[in-house]
N, C-alpha and C. Protein backbone atom coordinates (compact mmCIF):
# COMPACT_ATOMS: atom_id res chain seq x y z
N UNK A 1 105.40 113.71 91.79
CA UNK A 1 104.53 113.66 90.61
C UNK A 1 103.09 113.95 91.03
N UNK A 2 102.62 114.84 90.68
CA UNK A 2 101.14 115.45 90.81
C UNK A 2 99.94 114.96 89.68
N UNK A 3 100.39 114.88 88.31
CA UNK A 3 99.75 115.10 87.52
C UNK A 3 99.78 113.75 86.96
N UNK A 4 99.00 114.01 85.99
CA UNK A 4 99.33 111.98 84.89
C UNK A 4 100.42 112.40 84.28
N UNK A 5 101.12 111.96 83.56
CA UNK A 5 102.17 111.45 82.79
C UNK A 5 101.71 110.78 81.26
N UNK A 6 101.66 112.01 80.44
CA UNK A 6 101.61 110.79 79.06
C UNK A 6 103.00 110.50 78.79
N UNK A 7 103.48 109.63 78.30
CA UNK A 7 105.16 108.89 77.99
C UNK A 7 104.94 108.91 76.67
N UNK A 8 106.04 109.65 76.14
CA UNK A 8 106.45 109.35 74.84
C UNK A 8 107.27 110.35 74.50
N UNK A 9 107.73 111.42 75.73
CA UNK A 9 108.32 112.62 74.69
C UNK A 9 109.58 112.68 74.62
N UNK A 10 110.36 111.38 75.52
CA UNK A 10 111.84 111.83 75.05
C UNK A 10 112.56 110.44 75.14
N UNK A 11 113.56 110.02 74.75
CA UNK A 11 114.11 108.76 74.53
C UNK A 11 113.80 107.60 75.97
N UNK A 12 113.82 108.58 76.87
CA UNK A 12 113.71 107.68 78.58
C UNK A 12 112.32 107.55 78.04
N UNK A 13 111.70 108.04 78.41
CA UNK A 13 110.02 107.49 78.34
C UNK A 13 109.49 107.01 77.14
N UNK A 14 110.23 106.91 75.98
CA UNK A 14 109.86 105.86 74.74
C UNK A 14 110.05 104.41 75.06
N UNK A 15 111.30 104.81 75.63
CA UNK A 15 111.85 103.28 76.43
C UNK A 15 110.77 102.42 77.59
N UNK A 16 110.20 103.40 78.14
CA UNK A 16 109.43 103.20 79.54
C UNK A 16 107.71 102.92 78.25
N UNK A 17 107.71 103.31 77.74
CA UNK A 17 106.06 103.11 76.90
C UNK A 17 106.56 101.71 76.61
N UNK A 18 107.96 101.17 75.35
CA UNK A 18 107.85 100.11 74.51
C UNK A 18 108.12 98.66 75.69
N UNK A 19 108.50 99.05 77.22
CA UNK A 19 108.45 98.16 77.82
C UNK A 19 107.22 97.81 78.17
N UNK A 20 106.20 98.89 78.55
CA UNK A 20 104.92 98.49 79.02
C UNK A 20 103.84 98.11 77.87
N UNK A 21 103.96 98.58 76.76
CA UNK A 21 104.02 97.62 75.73
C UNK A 21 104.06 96.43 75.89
N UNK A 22 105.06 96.19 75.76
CA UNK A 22 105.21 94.82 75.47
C UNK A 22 105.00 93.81 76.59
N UNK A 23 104.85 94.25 77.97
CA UNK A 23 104.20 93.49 78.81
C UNK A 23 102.65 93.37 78.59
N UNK A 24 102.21 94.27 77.95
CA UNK A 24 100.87 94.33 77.93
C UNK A 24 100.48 93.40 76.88
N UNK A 25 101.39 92.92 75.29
CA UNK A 25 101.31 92.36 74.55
C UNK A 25 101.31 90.76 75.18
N UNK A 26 102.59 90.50 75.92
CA UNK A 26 102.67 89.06 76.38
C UNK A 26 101.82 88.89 77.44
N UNK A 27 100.94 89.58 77.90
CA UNK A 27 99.57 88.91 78.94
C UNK A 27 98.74 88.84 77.59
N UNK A 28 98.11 89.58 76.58
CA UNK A 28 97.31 89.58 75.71
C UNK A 28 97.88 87.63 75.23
N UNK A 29 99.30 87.86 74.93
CA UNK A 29 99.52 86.27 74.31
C UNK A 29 99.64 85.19 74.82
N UNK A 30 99.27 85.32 76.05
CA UNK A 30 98.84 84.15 76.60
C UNK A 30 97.79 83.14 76.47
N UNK A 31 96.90 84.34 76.06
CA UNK A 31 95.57 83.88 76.13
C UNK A 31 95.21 83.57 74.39
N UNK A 32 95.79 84.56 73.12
CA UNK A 32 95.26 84.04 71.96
C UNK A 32 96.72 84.84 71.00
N UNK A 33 96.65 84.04 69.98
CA UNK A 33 97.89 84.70 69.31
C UNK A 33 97.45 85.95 68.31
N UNK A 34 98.45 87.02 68.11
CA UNK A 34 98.23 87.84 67.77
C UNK A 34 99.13 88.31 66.43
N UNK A 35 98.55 88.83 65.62
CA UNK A 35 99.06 89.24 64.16
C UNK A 35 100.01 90.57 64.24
N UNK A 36 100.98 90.36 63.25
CA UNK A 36 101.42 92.44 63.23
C UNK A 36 100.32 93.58 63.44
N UNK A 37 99.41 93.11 62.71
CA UNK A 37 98.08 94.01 62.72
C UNK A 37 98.02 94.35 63.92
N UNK A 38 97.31 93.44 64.54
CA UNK A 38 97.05 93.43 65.94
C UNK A 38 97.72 93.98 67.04
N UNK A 39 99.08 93.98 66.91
CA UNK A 39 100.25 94.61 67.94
C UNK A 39 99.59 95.89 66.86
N UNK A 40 99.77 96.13 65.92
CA UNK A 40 99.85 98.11 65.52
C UNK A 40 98.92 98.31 66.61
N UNK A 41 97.42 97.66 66.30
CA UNK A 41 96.33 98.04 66.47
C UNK A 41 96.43 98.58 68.19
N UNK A 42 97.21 97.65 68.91
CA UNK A 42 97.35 98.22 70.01
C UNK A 42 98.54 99.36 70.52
N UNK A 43 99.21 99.08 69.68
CA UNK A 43 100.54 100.36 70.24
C UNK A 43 99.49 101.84 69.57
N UNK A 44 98.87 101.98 69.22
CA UNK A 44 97.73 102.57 68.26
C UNK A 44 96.73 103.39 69.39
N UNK A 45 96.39 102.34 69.89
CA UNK A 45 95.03 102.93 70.22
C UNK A 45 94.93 102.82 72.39
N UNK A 46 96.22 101.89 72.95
CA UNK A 46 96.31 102.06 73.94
C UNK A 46 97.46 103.23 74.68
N UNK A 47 96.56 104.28 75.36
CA UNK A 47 97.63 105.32 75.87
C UNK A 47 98.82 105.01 77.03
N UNK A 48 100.03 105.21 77.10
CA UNK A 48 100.73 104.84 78.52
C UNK A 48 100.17 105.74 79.04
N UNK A 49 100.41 106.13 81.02
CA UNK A 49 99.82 107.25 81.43
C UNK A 49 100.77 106.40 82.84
N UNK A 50 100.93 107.55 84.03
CA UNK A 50 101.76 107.54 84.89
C UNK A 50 100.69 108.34 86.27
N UNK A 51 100.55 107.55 87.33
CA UNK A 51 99.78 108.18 88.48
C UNK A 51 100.19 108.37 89.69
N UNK A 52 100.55 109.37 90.64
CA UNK A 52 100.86 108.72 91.74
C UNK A 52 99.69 108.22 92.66
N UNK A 53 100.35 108.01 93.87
CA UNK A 53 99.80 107.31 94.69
C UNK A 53 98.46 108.24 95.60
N UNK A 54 97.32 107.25 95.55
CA UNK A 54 95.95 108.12 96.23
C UNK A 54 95.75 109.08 95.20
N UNK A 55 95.54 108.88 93.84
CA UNK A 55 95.24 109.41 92.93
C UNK A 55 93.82 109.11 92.21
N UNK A 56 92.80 109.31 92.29
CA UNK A 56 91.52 108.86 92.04
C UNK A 56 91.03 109.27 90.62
N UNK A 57 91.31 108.07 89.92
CA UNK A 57 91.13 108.07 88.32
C UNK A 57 89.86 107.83 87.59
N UNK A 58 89.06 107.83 88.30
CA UNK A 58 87.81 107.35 87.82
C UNK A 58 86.67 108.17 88.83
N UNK A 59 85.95 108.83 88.64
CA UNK A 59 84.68 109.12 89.98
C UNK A 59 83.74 108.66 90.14
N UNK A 60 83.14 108.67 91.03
CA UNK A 60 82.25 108.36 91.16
C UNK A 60 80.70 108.90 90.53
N UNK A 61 79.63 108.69 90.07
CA UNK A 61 78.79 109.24 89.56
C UNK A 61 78.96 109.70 88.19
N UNK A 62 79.97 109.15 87.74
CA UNK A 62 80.13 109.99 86.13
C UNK A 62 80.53 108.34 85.72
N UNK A 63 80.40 108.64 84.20
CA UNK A 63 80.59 107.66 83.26
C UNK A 63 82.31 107.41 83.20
N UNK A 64 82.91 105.72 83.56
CA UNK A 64 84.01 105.41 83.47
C UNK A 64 84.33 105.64 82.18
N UNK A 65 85.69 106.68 81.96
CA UNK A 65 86.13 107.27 80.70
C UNK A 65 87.52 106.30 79.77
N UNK A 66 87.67 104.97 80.85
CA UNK A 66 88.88 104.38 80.43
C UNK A 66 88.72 103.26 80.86
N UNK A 67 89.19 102.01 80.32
CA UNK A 67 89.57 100.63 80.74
C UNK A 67 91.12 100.67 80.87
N UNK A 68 91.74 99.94 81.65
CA UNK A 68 92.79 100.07 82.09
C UNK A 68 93.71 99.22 82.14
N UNK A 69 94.73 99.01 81.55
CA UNK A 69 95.99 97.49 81.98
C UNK A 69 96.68 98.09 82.97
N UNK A 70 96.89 96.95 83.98
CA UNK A 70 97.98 97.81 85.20
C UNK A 70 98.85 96.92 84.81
N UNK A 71 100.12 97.45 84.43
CA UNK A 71 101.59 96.86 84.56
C UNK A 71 102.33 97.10 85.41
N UNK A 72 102.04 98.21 86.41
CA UNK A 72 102.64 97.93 88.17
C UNK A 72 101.55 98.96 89.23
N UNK A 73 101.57 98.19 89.98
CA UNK A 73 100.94 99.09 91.22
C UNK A 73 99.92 98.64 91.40
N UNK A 74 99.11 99.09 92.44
CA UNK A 74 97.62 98.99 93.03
C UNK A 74 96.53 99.68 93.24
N UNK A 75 95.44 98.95 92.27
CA UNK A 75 94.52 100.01 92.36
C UNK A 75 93.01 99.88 93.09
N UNK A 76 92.25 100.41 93.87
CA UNK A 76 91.08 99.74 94.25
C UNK A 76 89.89 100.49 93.60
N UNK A 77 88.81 99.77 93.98
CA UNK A 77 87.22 100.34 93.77
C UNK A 77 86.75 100.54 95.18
N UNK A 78 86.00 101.51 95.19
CA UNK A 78 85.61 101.99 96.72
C UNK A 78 84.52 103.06 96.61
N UNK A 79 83.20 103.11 96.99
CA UNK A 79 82.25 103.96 97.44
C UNK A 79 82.24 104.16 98.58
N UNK A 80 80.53 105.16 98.75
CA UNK A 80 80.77 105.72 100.48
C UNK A 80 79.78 105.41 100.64
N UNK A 81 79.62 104.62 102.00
CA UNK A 81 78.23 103.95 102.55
C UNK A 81 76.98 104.90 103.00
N UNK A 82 76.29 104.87 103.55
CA UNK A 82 74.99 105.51 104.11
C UNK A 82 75.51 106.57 105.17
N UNK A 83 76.58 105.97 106.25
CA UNK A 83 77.12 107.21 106.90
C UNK A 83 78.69 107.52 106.65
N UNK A 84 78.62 107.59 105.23
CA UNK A 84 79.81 108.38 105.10
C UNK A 84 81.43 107.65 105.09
N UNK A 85 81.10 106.30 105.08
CA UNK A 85 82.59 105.80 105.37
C UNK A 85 83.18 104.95 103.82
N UNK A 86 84.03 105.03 103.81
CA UNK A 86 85.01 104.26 102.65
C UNK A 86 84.35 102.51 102.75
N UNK A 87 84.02 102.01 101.89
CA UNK A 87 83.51 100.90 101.42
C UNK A 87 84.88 100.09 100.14
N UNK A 88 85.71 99.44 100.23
CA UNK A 88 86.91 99.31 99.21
C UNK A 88 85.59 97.48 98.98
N UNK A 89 85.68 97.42 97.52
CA UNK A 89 84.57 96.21 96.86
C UNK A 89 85.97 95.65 96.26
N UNK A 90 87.03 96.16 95.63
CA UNK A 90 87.67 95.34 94.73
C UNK A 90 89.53 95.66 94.82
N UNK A 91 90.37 95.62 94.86
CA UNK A 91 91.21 95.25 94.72
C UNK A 91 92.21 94.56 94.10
N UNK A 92 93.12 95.42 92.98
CA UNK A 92 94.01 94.35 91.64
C UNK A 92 95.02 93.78 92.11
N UNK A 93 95.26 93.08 91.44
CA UNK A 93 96.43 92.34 91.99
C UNK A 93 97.49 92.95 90.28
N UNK A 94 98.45 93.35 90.16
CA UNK A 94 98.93 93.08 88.38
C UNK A 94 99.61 91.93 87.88
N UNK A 95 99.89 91.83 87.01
CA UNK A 95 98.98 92.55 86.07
C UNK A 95 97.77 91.76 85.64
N UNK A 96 96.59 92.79 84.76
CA UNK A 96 95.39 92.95 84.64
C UNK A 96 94.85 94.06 84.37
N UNK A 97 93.70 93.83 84.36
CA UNK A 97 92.61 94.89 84.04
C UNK A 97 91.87 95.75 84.72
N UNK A 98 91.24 96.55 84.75
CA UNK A 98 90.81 97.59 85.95
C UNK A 98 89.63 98.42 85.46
N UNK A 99 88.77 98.32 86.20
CA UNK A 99 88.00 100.06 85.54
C UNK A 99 86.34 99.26 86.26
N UNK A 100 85.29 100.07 86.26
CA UNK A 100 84.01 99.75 86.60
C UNK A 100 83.57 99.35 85.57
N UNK A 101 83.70 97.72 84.97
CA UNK A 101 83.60 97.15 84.22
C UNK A 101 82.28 97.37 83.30
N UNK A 102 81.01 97.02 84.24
CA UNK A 102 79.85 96.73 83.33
C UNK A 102 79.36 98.65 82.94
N UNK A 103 79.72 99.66 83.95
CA UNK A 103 79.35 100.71 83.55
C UNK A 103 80.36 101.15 82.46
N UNK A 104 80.79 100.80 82.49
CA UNK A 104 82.17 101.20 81.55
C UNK A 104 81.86 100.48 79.55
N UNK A 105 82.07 99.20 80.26
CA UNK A 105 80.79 98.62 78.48
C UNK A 105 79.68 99.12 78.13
N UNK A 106 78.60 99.58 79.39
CA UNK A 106 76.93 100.16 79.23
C UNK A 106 77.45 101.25 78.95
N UNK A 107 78.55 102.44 79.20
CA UNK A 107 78.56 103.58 79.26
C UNK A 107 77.52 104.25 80.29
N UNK A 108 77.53 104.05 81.32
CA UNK A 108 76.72 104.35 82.69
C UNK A 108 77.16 105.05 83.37
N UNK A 109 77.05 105.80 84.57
CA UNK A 109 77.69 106.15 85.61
C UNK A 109 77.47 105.24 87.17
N UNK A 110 78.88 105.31 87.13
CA UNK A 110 79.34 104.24 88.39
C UNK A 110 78.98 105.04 89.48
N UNK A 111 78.74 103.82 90.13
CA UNK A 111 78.59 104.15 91.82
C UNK A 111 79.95 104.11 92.70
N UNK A 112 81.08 103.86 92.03
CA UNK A 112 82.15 103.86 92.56
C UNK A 112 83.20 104.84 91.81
N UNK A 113 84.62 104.97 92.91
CA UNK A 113 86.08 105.73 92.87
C UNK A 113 86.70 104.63 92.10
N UNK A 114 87.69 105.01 90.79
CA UNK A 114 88.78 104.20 90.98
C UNK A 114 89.80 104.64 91.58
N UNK A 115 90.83 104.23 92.30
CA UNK A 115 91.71 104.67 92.43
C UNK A 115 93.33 104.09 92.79
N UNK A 116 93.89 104.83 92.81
CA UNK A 116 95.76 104.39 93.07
C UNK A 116 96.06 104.18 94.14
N UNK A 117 96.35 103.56 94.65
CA UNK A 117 96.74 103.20 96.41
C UNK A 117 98.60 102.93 96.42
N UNK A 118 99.05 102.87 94.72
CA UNK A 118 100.18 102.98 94.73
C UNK A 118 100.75 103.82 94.03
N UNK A 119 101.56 104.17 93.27
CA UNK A 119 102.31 104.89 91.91
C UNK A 119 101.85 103.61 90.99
N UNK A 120 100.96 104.19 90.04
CA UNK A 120 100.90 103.09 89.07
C UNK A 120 101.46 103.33 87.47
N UNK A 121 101.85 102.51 87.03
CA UNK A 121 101.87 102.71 85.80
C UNK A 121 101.23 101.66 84.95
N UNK A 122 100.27 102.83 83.99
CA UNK A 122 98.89 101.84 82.95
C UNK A 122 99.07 102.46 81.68
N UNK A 123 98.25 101.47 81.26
CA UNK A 123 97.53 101.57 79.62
C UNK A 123 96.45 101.87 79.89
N UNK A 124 95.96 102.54 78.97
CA UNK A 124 94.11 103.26 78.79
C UNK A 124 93.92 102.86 78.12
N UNK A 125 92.42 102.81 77.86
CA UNK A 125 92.18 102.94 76.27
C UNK A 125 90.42 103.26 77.01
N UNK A 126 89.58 104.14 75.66
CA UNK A 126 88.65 104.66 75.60
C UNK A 126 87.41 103.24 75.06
N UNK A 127 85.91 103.72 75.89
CA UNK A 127 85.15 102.66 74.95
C UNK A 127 85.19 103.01 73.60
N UNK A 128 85.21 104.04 72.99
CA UNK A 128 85.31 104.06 71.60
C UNK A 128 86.15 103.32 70.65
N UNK A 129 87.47 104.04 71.59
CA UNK A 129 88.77 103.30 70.74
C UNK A 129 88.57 101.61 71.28
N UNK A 130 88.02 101.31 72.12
CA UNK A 130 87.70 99.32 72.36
C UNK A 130 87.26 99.02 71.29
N UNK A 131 85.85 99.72 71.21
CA UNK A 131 84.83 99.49 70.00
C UNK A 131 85.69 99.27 68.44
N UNK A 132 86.40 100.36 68.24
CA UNK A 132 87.60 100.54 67.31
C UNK A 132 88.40 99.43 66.62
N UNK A 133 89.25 98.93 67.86
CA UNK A 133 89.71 97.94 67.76
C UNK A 133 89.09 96.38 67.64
N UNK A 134 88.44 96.60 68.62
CA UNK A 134 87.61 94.79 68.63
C UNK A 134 86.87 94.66 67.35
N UNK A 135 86.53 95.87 66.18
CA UNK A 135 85.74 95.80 65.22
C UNK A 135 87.04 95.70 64.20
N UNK A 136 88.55 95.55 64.20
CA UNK A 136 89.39 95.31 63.20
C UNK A 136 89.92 93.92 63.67
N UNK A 137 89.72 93.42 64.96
CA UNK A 137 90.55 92.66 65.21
C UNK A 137 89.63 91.60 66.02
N UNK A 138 89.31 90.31 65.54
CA UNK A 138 88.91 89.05 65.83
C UNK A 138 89.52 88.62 67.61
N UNK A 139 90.67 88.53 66.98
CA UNK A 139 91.47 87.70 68.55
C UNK A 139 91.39 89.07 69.25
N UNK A 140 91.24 90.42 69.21
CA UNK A 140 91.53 91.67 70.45
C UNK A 140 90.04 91.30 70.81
N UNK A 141 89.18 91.38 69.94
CA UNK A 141 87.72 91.05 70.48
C UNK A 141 87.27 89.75 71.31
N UNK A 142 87.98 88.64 70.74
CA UNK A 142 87.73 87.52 71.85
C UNK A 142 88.37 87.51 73.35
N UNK A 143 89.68 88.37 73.11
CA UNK A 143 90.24 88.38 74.36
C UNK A 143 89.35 89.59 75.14
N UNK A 144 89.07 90.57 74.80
CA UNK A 144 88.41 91.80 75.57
C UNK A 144 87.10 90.73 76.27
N UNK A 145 86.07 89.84 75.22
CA UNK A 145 85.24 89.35 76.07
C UNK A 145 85.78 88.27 77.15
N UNK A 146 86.32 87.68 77.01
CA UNK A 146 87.46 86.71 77.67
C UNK A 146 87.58 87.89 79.01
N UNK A 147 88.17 88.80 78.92
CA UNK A 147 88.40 89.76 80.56
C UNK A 147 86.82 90.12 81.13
N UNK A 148 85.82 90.09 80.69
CA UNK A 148 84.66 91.11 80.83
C UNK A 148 84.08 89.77 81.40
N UNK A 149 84.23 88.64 80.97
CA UNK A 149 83.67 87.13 81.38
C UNK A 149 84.31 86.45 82.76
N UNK A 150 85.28 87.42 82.43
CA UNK A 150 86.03 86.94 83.77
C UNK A 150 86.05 87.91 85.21
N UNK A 151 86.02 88.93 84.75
CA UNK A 151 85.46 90.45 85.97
C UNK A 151 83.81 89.78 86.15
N UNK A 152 82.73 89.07 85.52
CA UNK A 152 81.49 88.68 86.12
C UNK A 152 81.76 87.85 87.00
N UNK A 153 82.79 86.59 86.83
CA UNK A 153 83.04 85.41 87.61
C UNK A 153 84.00 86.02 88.89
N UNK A 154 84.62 86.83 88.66
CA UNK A 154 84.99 87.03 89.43
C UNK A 154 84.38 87.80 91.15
N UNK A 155 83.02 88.48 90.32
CA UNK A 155 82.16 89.19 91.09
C UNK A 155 81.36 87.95 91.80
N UNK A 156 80.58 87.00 90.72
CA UNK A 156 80.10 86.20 91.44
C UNK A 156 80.66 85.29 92.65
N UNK A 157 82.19 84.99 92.53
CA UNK A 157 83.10 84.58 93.34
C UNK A 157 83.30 85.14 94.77
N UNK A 158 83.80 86.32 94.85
CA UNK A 158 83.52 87.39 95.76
C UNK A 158 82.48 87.21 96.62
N UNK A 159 81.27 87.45 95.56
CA UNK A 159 79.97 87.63 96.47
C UNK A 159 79.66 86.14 97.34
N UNK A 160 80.19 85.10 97.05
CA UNK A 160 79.94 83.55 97.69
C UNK A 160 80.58 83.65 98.71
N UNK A 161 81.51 83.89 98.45
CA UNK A 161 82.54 84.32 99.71
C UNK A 161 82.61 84.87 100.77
N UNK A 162 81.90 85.99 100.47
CA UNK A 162 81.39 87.15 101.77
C UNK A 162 80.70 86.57 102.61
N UNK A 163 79.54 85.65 101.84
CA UNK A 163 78.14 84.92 102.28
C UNK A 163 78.70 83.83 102.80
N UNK A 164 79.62 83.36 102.83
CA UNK A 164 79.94 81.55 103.11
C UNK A 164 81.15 81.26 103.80
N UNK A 165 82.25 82.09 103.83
CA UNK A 165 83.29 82.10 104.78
C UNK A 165 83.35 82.89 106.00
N UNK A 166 84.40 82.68 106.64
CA UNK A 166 84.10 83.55 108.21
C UNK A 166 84.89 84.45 108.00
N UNK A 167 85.37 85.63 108.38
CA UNK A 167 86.35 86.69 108.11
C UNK A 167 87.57 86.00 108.52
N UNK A 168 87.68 85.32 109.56
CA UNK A 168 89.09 84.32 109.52
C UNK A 168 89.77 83.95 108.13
N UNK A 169 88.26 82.92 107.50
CA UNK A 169 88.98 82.77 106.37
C UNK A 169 89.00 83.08 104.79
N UNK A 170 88.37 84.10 104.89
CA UNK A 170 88.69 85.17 104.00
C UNK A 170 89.58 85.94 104.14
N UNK A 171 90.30 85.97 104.94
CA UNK A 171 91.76 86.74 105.38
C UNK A 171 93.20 85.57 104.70
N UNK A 172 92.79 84.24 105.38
CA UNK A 172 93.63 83.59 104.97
C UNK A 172 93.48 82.59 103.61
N UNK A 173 92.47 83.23 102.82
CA UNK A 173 92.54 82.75 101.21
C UNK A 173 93.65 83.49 101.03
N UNK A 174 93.07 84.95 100.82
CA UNK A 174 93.66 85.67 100.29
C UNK A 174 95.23 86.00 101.22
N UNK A 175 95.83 85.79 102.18
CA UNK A 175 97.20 85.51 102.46
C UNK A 175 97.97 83.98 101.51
N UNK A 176 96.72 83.56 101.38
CA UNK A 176 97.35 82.38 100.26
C UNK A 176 97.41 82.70 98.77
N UNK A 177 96.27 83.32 98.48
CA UNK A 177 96.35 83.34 97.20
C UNK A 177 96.90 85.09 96.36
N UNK A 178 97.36 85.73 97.33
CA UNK A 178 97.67 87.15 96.62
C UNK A 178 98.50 88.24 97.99
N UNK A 179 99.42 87.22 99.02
CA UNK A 179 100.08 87.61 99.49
C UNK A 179 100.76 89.13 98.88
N UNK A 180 101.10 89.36 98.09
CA UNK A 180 101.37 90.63 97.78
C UNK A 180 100.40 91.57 98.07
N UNK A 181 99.44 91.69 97.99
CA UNK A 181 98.57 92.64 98.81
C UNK A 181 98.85 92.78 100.34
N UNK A 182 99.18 92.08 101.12
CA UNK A 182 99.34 91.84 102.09
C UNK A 182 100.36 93.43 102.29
N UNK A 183 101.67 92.96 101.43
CA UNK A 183 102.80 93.97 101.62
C UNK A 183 102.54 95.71 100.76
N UNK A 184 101.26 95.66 100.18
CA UNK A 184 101.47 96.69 99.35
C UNK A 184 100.14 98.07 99.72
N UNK A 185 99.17 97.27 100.19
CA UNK A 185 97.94 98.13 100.40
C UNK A 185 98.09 97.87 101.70
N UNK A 186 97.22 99.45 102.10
CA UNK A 186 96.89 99.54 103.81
C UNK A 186 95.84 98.68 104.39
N UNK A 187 96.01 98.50 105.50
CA UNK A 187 94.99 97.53 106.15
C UNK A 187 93.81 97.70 106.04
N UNK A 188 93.31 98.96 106.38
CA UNK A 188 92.18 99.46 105.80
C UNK A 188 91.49 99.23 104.96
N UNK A 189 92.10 99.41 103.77
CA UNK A 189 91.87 98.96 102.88
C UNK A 189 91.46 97.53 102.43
N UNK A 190 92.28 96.36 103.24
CA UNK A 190 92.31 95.47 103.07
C UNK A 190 90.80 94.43 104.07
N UNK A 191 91.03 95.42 104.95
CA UNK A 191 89.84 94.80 105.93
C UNK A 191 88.59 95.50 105.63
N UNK A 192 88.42 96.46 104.58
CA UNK A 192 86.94 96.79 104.24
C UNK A 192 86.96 96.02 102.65
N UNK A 193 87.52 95.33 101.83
CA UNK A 193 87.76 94.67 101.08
C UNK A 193 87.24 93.44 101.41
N UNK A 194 87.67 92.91 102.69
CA UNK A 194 87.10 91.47 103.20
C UNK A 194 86.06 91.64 104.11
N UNK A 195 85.34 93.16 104.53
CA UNK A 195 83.73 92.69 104.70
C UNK A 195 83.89 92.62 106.65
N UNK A 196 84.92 93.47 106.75
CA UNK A 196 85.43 93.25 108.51
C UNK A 196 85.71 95.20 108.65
N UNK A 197 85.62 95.06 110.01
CA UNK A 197 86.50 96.38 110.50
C UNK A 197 87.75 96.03 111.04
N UNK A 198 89.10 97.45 110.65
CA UNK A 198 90.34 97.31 110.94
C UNK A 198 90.75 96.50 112.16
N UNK A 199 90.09 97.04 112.97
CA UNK A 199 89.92 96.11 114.46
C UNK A 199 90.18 94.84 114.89
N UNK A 200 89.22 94.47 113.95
CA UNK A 200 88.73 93.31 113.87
C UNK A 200 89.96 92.25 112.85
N UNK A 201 90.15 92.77 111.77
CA UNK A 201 91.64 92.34 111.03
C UNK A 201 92.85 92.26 112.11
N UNK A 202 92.83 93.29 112.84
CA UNK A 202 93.85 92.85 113.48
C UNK A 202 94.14 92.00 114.49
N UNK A 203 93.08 91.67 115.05
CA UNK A 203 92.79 90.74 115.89
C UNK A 203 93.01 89.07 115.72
N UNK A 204 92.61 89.30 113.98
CA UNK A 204 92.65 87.72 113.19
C UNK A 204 94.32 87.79 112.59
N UNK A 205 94.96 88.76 112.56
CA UNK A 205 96.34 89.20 112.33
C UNK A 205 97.40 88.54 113.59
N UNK A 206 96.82 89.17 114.78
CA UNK A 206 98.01 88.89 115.61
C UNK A 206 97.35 87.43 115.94
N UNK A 207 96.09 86.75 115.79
CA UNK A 207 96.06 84.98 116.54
C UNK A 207 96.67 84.19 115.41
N UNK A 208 96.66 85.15 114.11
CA UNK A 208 97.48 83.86 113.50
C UNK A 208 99.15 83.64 113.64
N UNK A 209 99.59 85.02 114.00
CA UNK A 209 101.10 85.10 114.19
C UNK A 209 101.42 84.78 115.25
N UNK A 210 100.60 84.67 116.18
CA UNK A 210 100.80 83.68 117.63
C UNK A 210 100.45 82.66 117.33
């Protein structure tokens, strides 16, 4: 698979949209209940779309064109430092949400890549069509701020972290708290994520397995 994938054109991939659907509905209902309206409003206005892997959906320097539900796979945020090297800031776990959040609400251009580190399969949706929706729908609007409140905390979280733990144990939060990364993204990835070189990950890799 080279290209995106819109789903919908033949009985297999109606099937493959109304499942991701409806995963996308029961994370939405977790958090607030939702009307018939509200499900149209989203089978409506959120696109399925299909990526493979190392597929870079977002660029850098241009305005983020999509907010994103991941219902499988992995996606990161990543710029390029002063001499040229891969910088990875963020890392999803699914499911959730994805995209260069605050440029993406400002309509700005990001300083960062999004991208696929796996085969993913998502929902889109445009700031317009957000705007769209959150202006018909009460509970889509409390939950959209509800994610946007939670991508800040989550940044501020991060950033304490970098500043206040040792790379030891910022390695072993996150082996506690999102072990699946562990098995799914490259190390690389994972050790410029936690603010270390590969090297150096591996080093805190093999003293803990000894």
């Amino acid at each position: 698979m080279h290209e995106v994938k819109e789903i919908g054109q033949d009985e297999e991939c109606f099937f493959t949209f109304v499942t991701m659907i409806d995963k996308f509905l029961n994370f939405v209902a977790t958090r607030t209940a939702l009307t018939d309206t509200d499900i149209a409003l989203c089978k409506k206005y959120f696109e399925p779309v299909l990526f493979p892997k190392n597929r870079i959906i977002e660029e850098q320097d241009k305005v983020p064109k999509y907010l994103y539900y991941i219902v499988s796979g992995y996606l990161r945020l990543f710029h390029y430092n002063q001499n040229g090297d891969e910088v990875t800031t963020h890392i999803n776990c699914p499911p959730g949400f994805f995209t260069s959040y605050s440029n993406f609400i400002n309509q700005t251009k990001s300083d960062e890549n999004v991208e696929c580190i796996t085969e993913c399969e998502l929902l889109r949706i445009t700031k317009n069509d957000l705007d769209e929706i959150t202006s018909k729908s009460s509970s889509i609007k409390d939950f959209s701020i509800f994610v946007f409140q939670q991508s800040l905390t989550y940044n501020e979280k991060r950033s304490r972290e970098l500043g206040t733990l040792s790379a030891e144990q910022r390695y072993r939060k996150l082996m506690e708290e999102h072990p699946d990364i562990l098995h799914n993204v490259p190390i690389s990835y994972i050790a410029s994520f936690l603010g270390m070189k590969a090297e150096s990950l591996s080093r805190i890799r093999r003293k803990i397995t000894n």
